[in-house]
PDB file of N, CA and C in Angstrom:
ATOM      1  N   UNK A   1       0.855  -1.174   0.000  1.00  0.00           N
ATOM      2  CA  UNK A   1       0.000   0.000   0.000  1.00  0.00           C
ATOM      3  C   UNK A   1       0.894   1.228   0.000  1.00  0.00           C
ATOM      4  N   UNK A   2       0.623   1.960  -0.700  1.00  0.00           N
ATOM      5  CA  UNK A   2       1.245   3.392  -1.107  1.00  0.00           C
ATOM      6  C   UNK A   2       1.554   4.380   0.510  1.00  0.00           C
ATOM      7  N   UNK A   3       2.390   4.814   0.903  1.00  0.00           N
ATOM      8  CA  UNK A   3       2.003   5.266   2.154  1.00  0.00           C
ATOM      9  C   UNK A   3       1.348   6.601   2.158  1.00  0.00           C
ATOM     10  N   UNK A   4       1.787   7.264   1.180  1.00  0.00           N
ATOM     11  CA  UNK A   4       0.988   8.601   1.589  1.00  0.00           C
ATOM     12  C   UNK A   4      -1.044   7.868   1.174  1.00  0.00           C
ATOM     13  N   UNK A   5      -1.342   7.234   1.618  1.00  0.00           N
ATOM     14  CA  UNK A   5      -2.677   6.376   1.623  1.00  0.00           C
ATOM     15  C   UNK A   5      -2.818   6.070   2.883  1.00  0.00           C
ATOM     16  N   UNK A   6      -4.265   6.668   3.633  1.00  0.00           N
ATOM     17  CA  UNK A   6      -4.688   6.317   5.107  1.00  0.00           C
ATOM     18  C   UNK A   6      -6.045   5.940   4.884  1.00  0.00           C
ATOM     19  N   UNK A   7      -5.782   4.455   5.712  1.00  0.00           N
ATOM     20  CA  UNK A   7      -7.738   3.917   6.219  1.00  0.00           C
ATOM     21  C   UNK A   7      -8.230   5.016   6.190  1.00  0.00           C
ATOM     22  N   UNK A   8      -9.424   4.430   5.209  1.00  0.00           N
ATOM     23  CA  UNK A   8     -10.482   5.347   5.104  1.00  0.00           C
ATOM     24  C   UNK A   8     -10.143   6.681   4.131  1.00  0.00           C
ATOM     25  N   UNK A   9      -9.367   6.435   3.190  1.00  0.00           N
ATOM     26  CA  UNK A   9      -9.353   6.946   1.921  1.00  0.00           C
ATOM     27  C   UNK A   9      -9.959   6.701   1.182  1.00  0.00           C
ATOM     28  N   UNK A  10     -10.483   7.515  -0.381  1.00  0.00           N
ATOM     29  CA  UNK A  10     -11.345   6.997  -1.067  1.00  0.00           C
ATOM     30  C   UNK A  10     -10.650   7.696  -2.362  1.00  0.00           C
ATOM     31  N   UNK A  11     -10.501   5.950  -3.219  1.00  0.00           N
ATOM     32  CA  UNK A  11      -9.936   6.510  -4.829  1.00  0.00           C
ATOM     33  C   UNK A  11     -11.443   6.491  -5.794  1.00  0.00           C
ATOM     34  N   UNK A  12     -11.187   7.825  -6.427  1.00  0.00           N
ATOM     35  CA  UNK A  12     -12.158   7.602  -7.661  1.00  0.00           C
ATOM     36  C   UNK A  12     -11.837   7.419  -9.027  1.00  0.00           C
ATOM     37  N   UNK A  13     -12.242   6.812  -9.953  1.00  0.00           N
ATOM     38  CA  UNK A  13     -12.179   6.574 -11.184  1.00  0.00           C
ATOM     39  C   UNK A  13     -13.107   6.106 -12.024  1.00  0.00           C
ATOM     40  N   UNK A  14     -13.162   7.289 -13.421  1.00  0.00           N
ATOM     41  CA  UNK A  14     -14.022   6.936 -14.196  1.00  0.00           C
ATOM     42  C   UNK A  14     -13.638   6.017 -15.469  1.00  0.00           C
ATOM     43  N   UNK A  15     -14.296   4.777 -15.708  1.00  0.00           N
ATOM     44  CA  UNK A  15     -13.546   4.121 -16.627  1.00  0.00           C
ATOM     45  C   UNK A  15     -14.908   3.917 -17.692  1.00  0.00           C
ATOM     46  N   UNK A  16     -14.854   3.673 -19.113  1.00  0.00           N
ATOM     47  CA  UNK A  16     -16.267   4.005 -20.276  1.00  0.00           C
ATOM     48  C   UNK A  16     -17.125   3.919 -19.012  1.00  0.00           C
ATOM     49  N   UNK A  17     -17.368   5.030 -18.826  1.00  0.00           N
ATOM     50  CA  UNK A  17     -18.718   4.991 -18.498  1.00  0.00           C
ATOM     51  C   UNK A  17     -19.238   5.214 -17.296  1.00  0.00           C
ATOM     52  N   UNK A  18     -18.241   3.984 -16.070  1.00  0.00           N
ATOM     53  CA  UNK A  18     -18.728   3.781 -14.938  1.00  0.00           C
ATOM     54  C   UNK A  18     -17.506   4.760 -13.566  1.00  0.00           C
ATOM     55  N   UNK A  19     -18.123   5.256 -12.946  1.00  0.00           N
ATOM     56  CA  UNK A  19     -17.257   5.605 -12.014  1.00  0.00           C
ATOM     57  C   UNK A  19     -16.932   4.563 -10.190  1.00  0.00           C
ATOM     58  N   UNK A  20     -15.767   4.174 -10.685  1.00  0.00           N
ATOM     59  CA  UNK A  20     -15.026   3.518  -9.470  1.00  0.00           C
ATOM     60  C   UNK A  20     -14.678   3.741  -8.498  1.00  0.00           C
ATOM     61  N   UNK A  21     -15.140   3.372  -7.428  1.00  0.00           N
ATOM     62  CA  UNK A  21     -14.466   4.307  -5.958  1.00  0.00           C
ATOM     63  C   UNK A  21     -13.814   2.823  -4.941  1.00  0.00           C
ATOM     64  N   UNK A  22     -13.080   2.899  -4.832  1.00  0.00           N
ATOM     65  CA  UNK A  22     -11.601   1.709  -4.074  1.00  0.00           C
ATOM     66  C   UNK A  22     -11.451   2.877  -2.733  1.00  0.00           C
ATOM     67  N   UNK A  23     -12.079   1.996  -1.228  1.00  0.00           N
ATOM     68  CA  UNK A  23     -11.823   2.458  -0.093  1.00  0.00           C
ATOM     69  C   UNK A  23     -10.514   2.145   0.299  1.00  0.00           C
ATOM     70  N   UNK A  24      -9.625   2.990   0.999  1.00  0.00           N
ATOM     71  CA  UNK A  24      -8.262   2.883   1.305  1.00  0.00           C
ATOM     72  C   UNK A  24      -8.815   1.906   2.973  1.00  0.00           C
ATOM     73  N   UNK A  25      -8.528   0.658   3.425  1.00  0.00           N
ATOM     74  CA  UNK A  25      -8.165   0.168   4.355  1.00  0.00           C
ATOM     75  C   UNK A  25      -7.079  -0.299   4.742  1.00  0.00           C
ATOM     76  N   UNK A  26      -6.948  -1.080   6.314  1.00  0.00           N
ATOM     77  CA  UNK A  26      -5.611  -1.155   6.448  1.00  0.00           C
ATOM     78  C   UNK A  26      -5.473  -2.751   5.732  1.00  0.00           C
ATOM     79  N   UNK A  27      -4.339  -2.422   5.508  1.00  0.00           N
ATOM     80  CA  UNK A  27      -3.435  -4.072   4.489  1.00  0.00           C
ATOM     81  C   UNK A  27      -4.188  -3.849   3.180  1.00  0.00           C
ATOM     82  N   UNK A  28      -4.904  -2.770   2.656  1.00  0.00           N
ATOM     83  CA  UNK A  28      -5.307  -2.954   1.240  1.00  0.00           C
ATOM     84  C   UNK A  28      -6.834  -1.703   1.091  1.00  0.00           C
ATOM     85  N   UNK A  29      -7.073  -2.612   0.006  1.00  0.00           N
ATOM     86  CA  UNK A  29      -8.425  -1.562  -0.640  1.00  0.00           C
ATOM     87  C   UNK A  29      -9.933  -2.820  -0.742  1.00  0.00           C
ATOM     88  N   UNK A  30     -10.941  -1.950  -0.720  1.00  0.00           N
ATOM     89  CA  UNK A  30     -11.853  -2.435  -0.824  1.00  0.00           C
ATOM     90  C   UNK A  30     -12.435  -1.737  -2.047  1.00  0.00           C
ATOM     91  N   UNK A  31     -13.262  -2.575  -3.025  1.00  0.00           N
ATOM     92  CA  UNK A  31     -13.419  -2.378  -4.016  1.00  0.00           C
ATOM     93  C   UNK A  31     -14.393  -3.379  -4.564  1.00  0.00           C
ATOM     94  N   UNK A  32     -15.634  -3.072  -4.866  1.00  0.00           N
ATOM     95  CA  UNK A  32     -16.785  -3.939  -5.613  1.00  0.00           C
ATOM     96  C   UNK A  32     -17.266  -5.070  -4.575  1.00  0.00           C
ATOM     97  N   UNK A  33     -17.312  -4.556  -3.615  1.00  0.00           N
ATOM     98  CA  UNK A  33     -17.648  -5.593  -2.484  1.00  0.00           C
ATOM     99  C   UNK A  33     -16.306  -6.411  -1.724  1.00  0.00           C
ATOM    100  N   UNK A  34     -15.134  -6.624  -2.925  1.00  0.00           N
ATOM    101  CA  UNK A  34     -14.135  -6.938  -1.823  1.00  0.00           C
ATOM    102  C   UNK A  34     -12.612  -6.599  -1.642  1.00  0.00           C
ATOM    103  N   UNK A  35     -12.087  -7.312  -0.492  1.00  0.00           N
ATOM    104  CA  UNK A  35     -11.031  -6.442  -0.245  1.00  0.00           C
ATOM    105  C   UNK A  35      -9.449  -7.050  -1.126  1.00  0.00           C
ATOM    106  N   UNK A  36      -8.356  -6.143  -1.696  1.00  0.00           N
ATOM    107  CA  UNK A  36      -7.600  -6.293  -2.413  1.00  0.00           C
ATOM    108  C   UNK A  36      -6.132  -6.044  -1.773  1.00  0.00           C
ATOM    109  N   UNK A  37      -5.506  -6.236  -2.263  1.00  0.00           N
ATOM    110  CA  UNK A  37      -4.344  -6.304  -2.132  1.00  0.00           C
ATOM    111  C   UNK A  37      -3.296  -5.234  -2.646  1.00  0.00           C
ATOM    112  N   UNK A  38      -3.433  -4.945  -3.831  1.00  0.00           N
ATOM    113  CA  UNK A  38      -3.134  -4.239  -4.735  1.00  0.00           C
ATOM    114  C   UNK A  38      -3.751  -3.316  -5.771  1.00  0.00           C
ATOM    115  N   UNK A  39      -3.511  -1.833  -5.931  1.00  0.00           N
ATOM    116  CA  UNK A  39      -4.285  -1.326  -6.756  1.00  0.00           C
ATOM    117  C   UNK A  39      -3.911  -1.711  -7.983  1.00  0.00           C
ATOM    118  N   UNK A  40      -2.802  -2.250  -8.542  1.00  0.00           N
ATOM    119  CA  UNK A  40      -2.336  -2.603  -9.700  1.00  0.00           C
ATOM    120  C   UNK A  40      -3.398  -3.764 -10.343  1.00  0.00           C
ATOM    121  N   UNK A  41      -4.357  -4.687  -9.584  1.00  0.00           N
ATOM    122  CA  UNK A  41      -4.677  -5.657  -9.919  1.00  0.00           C
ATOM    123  C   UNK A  41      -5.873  -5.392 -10.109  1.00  0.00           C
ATOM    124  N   UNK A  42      -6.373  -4.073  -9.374  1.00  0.00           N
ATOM    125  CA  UNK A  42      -7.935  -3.481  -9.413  1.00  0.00           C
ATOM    126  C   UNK A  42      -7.904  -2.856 -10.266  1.00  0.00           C
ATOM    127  N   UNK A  43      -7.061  -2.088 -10.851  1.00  0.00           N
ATOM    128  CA  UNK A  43      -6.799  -1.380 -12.257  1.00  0.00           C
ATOM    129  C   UNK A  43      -7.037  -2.742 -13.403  1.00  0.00           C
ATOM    130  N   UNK A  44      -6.080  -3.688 -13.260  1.00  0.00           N
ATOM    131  CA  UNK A  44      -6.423  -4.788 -14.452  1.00  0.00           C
ATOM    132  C   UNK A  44      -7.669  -5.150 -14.402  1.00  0.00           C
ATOM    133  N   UNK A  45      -8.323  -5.450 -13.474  1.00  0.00           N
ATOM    134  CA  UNK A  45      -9.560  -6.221 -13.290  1.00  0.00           C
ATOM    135  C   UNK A  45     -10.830  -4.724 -14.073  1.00  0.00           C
ATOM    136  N   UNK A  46     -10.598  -3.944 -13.901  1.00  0.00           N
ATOM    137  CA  UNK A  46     -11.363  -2.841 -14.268  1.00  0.00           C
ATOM    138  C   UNK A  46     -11.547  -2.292 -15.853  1.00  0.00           C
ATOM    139  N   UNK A  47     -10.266  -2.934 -16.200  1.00  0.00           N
ATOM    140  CA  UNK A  47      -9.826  -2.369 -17.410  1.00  0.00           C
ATOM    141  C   UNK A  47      -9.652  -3.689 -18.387  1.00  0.00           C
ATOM    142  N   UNK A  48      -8.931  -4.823 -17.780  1.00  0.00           N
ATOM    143  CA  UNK A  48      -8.998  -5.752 -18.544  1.00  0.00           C
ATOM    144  C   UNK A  48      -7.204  -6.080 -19.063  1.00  0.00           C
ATOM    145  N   UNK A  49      -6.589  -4.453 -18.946  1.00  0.00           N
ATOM    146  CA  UNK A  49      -5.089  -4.649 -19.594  1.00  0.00           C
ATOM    147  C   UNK A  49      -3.810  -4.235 -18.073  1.00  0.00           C
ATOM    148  N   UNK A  50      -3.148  -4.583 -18.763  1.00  0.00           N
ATOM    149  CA  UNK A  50      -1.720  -4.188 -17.430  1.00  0.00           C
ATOM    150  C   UNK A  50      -1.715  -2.833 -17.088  1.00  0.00           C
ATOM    151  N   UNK A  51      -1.850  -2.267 -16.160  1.00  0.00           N
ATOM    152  CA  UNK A  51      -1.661  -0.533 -15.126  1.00  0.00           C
ATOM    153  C   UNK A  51      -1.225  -0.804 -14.153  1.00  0.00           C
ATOM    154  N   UNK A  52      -0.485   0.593 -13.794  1.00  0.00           N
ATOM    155  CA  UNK A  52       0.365   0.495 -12.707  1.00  0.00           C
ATOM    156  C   UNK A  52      -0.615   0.836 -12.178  1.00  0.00           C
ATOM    157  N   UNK A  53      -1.056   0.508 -10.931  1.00  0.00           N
ATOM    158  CA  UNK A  53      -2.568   1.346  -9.675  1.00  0.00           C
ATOM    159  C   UNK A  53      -2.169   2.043  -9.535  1.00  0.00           C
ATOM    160  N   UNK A  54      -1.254   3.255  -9.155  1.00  0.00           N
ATOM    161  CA  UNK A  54      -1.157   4.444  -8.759  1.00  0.00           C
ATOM    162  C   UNK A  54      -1.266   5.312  -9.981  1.00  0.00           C
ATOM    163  N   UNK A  55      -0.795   4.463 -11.251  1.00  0.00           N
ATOM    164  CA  UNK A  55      -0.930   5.404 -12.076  1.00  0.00           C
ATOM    165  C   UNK A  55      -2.125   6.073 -13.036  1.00  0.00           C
ATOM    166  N   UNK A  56      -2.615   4.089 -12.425  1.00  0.00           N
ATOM    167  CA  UNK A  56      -4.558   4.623 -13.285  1.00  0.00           C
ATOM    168  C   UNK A  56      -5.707   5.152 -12.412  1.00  0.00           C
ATOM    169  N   UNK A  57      -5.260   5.401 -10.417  1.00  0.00           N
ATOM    170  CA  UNK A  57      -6.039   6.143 -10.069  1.00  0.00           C
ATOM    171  C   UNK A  57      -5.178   7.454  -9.790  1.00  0.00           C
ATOM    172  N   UNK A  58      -4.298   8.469 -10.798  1.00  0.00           N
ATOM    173  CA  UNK A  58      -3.603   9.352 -10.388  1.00  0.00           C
ATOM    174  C   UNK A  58      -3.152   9.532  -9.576  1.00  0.00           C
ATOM    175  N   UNK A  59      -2.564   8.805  -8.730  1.00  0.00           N
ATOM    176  CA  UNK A  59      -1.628   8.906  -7.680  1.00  0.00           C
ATOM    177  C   UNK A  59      -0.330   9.214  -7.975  1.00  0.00           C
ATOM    178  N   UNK A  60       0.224   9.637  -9.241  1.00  0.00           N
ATOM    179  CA  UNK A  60       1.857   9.449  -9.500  1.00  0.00           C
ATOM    180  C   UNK A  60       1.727  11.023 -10.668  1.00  0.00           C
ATOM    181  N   UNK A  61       0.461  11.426 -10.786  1.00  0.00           N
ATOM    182  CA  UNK A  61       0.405  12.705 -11.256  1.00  0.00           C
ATOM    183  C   UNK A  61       1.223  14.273 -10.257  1.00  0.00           C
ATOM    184  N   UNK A  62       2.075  14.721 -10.940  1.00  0.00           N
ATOM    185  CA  UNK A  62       3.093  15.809 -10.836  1.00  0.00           C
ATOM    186  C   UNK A  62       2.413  16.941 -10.401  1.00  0.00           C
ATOM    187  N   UNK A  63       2.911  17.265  -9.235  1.00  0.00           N
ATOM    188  CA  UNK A  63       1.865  18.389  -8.762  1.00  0.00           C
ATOM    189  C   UNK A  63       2.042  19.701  -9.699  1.00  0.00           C
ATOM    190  N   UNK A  64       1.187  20.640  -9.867  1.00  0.00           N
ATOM    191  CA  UNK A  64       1.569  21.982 -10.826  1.00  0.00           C
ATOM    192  C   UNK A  64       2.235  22.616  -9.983  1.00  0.00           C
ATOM    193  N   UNK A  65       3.246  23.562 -10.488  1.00  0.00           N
ATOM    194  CA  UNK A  65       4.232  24.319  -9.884  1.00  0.00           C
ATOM    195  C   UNK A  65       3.643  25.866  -9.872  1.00  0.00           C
TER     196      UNK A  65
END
C-alpha cells in the first residue's frame, strides 16, 4: 500500500462509463464488495489490460508548480 494512503481513503475513477471508488483500508483496498491487495490488480480487473494502480487512479500525477 502506497504510504501517503490512510484507512479510510477513497480513490475515484471513471472508466467508459462507470465511475469507481476503491476504499483505502488497512493491508489494502476495498473495491466492488471486496477487499484487495493491490491497486495494480484493481486497475487490471477494471480495465482488462496491465496498469500500474497508482498510475490509473492518479496517484503518480506531478503536482503543478
Amino acid at each position: 500500500m502506497s504510504p501517503n494512503l490512510k484507512p479510510g481513503g477513497r480513490l475515484l475513477r471513471e472508466w467508459n462509463g462507470v465511475t469507481h471508488v476503491v476504499e483505502v483500508v488497512e493491508n489494502g483496498y476495498l473495491w466492488n464488495g471486496q477487499r484487495w491487495r493491490s491497486l495494480s490488480v484493481i486497475a487490471r480487473e477494471i480495465t482488462g489490460a496491465h496498469w500500474s494502480g497508482p498510475r490509473f487512479f492518479g496517484l503518480n500525477a506531478k503536482a503543478a508548480s
